[in-house]
Protein backbone atom coordinates (compact mmCIF):
# COMPACT_ATOMS: atom_id res chain seq x y z
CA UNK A 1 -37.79 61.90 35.95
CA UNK A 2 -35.32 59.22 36.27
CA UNK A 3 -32.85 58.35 33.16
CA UNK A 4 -33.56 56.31 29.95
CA UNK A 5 -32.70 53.06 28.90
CA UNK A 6 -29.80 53.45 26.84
CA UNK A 7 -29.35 52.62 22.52
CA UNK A 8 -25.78 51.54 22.39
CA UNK A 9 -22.49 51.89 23.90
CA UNK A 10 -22.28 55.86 24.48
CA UNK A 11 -25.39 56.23 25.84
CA UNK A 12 -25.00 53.15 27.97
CA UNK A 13 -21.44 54.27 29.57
CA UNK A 14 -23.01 57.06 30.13
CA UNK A 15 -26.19 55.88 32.50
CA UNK A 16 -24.16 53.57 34.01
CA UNK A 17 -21.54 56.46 35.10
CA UNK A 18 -24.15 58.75 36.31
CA UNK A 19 -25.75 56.38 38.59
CA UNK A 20 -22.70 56.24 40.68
CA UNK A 21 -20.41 58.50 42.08
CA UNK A 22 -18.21 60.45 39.98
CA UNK A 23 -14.93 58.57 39.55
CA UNK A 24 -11.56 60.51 38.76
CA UNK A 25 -11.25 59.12 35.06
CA UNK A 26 -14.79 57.78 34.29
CA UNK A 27 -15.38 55.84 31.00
CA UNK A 28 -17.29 58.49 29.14
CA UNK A 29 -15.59 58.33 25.38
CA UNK A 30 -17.42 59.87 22.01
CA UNK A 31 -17.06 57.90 19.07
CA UNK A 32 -17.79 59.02 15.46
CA UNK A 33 -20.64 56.63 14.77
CA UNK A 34 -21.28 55.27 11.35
CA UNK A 35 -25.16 56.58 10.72
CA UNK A 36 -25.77 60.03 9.99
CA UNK A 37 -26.14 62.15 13.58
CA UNK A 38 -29.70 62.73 12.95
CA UNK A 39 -30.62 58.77 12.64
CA UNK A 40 -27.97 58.20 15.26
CA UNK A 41 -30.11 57.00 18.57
CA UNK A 42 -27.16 56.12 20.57
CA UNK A 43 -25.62 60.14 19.97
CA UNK A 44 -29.16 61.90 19.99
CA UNK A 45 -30.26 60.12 23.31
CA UNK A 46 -26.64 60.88 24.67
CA UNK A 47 -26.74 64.33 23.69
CA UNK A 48 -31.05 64.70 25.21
CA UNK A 49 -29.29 62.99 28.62
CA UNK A 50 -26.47 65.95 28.68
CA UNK A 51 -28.95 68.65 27.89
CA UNK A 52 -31.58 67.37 30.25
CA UNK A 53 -28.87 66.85 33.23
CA UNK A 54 -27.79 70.60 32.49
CA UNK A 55 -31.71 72.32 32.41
CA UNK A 56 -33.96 69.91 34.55
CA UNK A 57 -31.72 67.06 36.12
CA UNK A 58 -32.82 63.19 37.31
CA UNK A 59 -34.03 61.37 40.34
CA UNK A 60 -30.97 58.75 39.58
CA UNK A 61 -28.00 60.78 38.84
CA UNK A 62 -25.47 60.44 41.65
CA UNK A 63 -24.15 63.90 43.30
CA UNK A 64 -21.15 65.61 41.48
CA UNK A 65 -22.11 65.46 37.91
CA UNK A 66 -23.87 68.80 36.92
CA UNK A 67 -20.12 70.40 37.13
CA UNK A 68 -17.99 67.36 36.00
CA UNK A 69 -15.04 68.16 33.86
CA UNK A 70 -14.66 64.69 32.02
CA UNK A 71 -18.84 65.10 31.58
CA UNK A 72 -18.22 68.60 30.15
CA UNK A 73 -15.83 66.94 27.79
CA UNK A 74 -18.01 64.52 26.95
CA UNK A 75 -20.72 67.01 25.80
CA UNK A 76 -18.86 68.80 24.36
CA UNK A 77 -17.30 66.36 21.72
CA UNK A 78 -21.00 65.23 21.00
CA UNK A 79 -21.78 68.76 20.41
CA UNK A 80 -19.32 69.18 18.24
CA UNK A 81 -20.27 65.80 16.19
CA UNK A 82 -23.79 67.96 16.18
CA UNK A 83 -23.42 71.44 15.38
CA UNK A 84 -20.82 70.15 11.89
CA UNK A 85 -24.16 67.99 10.93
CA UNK A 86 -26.05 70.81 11.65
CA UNK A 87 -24.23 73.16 9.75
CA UNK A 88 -24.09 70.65 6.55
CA UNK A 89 -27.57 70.02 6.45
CA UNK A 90 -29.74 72.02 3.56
CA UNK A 91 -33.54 72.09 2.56
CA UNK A 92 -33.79 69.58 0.31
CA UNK A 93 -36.69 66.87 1.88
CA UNK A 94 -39.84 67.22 1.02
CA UNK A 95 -42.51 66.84 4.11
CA UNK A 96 -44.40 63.52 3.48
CA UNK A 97 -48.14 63.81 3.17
CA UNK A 98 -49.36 61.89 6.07
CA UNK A 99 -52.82 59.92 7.06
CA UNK A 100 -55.08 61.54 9.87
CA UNK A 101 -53.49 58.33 11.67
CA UNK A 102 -50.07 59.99 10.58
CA UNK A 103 -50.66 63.42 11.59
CA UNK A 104 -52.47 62.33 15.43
CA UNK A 105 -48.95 60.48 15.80
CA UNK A 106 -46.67 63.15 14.23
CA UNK A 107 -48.54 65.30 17.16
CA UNK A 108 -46.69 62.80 19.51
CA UNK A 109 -43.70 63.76 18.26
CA UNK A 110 -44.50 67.31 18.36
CA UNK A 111 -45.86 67.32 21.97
CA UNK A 112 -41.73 65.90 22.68
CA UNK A 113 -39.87 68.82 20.83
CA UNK A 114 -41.87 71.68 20.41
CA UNK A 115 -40.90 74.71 22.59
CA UNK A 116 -43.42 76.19 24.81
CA UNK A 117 -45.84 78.65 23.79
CA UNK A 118 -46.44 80.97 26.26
CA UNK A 119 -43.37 83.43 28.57
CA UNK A 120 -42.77 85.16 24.98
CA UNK A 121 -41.40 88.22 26.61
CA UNK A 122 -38.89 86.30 28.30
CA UNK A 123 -37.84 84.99 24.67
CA UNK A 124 -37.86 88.78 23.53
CA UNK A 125 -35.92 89.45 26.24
CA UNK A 126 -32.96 86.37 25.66
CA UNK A 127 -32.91 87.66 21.99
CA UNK A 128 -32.50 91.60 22.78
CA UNK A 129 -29.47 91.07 25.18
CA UNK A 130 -28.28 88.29 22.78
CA UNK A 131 -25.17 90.29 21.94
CA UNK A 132 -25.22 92.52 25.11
CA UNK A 133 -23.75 92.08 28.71
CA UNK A 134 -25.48 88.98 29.56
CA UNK A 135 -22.89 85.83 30.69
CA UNK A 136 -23.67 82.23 28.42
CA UNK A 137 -24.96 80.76 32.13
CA UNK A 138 -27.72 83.84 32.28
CA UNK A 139 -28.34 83.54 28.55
CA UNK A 140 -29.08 79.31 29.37
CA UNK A 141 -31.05 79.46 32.29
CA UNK A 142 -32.91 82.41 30.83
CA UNK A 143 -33.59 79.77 27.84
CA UNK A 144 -34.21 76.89 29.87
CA UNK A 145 -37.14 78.12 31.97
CA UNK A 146 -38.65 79.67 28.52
CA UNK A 147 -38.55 76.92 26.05
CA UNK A 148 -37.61 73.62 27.82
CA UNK A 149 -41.04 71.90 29.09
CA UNK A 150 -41.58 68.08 28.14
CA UNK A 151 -45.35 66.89 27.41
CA UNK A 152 -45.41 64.41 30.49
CA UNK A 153 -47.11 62.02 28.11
CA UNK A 154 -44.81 61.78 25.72
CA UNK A 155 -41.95 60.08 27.03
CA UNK A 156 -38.50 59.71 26.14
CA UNK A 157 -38.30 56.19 25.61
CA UNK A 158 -41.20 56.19 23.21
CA UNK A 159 -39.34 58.70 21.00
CA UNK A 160 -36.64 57.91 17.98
CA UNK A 161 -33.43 59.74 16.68
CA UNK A 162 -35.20 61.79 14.40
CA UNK A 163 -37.07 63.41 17.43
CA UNK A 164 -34.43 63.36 19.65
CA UNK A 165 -32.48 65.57 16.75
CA UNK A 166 -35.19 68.37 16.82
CA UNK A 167 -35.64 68.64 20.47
CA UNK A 168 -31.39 68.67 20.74
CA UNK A 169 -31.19 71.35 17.79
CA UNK A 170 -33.21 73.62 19.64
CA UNK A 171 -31.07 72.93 22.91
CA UNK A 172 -28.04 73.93 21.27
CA UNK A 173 -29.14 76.78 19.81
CA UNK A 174 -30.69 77.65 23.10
CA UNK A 175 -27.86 76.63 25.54
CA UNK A 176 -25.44 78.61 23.84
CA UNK A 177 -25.47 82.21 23.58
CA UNK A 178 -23.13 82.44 20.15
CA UNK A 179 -25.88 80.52 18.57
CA UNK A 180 -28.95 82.70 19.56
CA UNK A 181 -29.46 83.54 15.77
CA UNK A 182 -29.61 79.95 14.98
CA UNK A 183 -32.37 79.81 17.92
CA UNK A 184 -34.28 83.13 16.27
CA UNK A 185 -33.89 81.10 12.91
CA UNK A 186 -35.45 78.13 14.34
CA UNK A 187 -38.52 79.48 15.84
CA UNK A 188 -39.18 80.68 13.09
CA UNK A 189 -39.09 77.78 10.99
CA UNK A 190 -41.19 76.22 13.72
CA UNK A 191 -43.77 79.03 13.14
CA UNK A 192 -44.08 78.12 9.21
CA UNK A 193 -44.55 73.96 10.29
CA UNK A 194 -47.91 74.64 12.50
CA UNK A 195 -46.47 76.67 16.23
CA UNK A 196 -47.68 79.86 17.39
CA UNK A 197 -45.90 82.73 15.45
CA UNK A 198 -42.92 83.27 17.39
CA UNK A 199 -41.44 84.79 14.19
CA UNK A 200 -43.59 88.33 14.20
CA UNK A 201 -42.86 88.71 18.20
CA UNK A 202 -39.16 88.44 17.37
CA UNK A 203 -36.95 91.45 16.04
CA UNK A 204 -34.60 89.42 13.51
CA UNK A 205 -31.14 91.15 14.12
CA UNK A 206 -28.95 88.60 14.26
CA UNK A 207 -26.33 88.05 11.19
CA UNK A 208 -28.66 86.21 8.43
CA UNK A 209 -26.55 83.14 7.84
CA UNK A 210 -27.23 82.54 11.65
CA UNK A 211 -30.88 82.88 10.72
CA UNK A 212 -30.03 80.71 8.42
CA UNK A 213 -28.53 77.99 10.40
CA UNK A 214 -31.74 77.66 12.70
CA UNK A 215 -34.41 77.58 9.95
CA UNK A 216 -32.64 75.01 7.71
CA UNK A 217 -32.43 72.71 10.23
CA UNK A 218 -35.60 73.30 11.80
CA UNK A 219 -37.34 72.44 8.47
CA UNK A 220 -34.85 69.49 7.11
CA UNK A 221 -35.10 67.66 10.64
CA UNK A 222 -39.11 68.16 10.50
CA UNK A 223 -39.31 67.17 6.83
CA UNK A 224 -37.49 64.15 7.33
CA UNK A 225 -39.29 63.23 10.82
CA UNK A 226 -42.51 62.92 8.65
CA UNK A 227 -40.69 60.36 6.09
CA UNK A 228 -40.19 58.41 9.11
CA UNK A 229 -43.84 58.81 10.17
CA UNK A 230 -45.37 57.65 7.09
CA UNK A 231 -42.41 55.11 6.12
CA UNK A 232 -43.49 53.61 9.87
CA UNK A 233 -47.46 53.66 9.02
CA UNK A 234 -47.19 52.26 5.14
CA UNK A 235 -44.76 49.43 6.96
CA UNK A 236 -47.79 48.63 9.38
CA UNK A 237 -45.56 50.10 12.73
CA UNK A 238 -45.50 52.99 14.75
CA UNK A 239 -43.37 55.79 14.44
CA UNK A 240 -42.82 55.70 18.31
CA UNK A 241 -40.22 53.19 19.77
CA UNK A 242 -41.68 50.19 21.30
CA UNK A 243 -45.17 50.17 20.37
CA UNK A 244 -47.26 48.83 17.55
CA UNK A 245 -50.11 49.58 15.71
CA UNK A 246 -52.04 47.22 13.07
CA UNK A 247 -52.58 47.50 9.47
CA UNK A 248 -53.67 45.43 7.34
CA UNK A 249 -53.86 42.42 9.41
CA UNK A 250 -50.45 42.43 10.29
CA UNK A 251 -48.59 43.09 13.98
CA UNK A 252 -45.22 44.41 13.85
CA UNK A 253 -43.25 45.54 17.03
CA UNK A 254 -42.03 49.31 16.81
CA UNK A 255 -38.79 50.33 16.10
């Protein structure tokens, strides 16, 4: 997989850094933005392009990045930006009742963030040692090879902020192990909008308001990913960047 084309300055910096060997000081900088994180392309795709450089890695990243402090930084700071919108956001939207047309392209979406369905036992396994002797690099990688697998179909490029933001809020949940109640909390919300039941293969004893964390999220992102499916479809566009769809009579080019 090589990287994305980029949605603003961040995420631009960024590609054009890891193409080329590290420098000392390279220009990575996170702003604050001025859209909310979750509608915030330029963040989420910055944030997908960390995560996806720590778990899978690219054809066209340059050598010495995986373990570069001023990259680290960089993360960091947009994780930060994250994890406060994260922890603001609460169950208010409504899902948006959606067209068959609506629902075969919200399955787009879902094909992009939804965790795998299969390896349960090693998910058992990252939640039972959750607060036992296991380091945060055992607790990732342990993650990574159970939940992180891409549809090859549905690509990156095709997908907007609001995607991006689920897909990221399950990689920092999953990434970090301080957060694996969040990650228990978010399954499980993801087993109440249509995935397999990850919630009744899952003894829930992390501290609720972790729980919490995960499920809110989970269901506020999703909720407000449909609003943008059927907002796209009543405008006569598809939800999915850069393509286009007709209705009635008219041709408009994808956001």
């Amino acid at each position: 997989m090589r990287l994305p084309a980029p949605r603003g300055h961040m995420s631009s910096a960024l590609v054009t850094a890891l193409r080329q060997p590290p420098l000392p000081r390279p220009a990575l900088l996170a702003s604050g933005g001025t859209r909310e994180a979750w509608l915030d392309d330029d963040l989420q795709l910055s944030l997908w392009i960390c995560y996806e450089l720590r778990t899978h890695g690219f054809d066209d990243v340059a050598a010495g990045w995986e373990e570069h402090p001023a990259l680290a930084q960089f993360h960091a700071a947009l994780e930060a930006r994250w994890e406060k919108e994260l922890r603001s956001l609460t169950e208010v939207t409504s899902p948006a009742p959606l067209s068959e047309e609506g629902l075969a392209e919200l399955r787009r979406h879902h094909a992009f963030w939804q965790p795998r369905r299969e390896m349960r036992s090693v998910l058992r396994d990252i939640h039972g040692d959750a607060y036992g002797t296991r380091s945060e690099r055992t607790h990732s990688v342990l993650f990574t090879v159970t939940l992180r697998d891409l549809d090859p179909s549905a690509l990156v490029d095709d997908m907007p902020a609001p995607t991006l933001a689920l897909v990221n809020a399950l990689s920092l949940f999953g990434l970090h192990q301080r957060l694996v109640g969040a990650l228990v909390g978010f399954l499980s919300a993801v087993d109440t909008i249509g995935g397999d039941p990850f919630a009744q293969l899952l003894p829930v004893q992390c501290p609720p308001e972790d729980v919490r964390l995960g499920f809110t999220a989970c269901h506020e992102l999703h909720a407000r990913l449909t609003r943008h499916v059927h907002a796209s479809q009543q405008a006569g566009r598809s939800s999915l960047r850069g393509r286009w769809s007709l209705t009635q009579g008219r041709v408009n080019v994808g956001c």
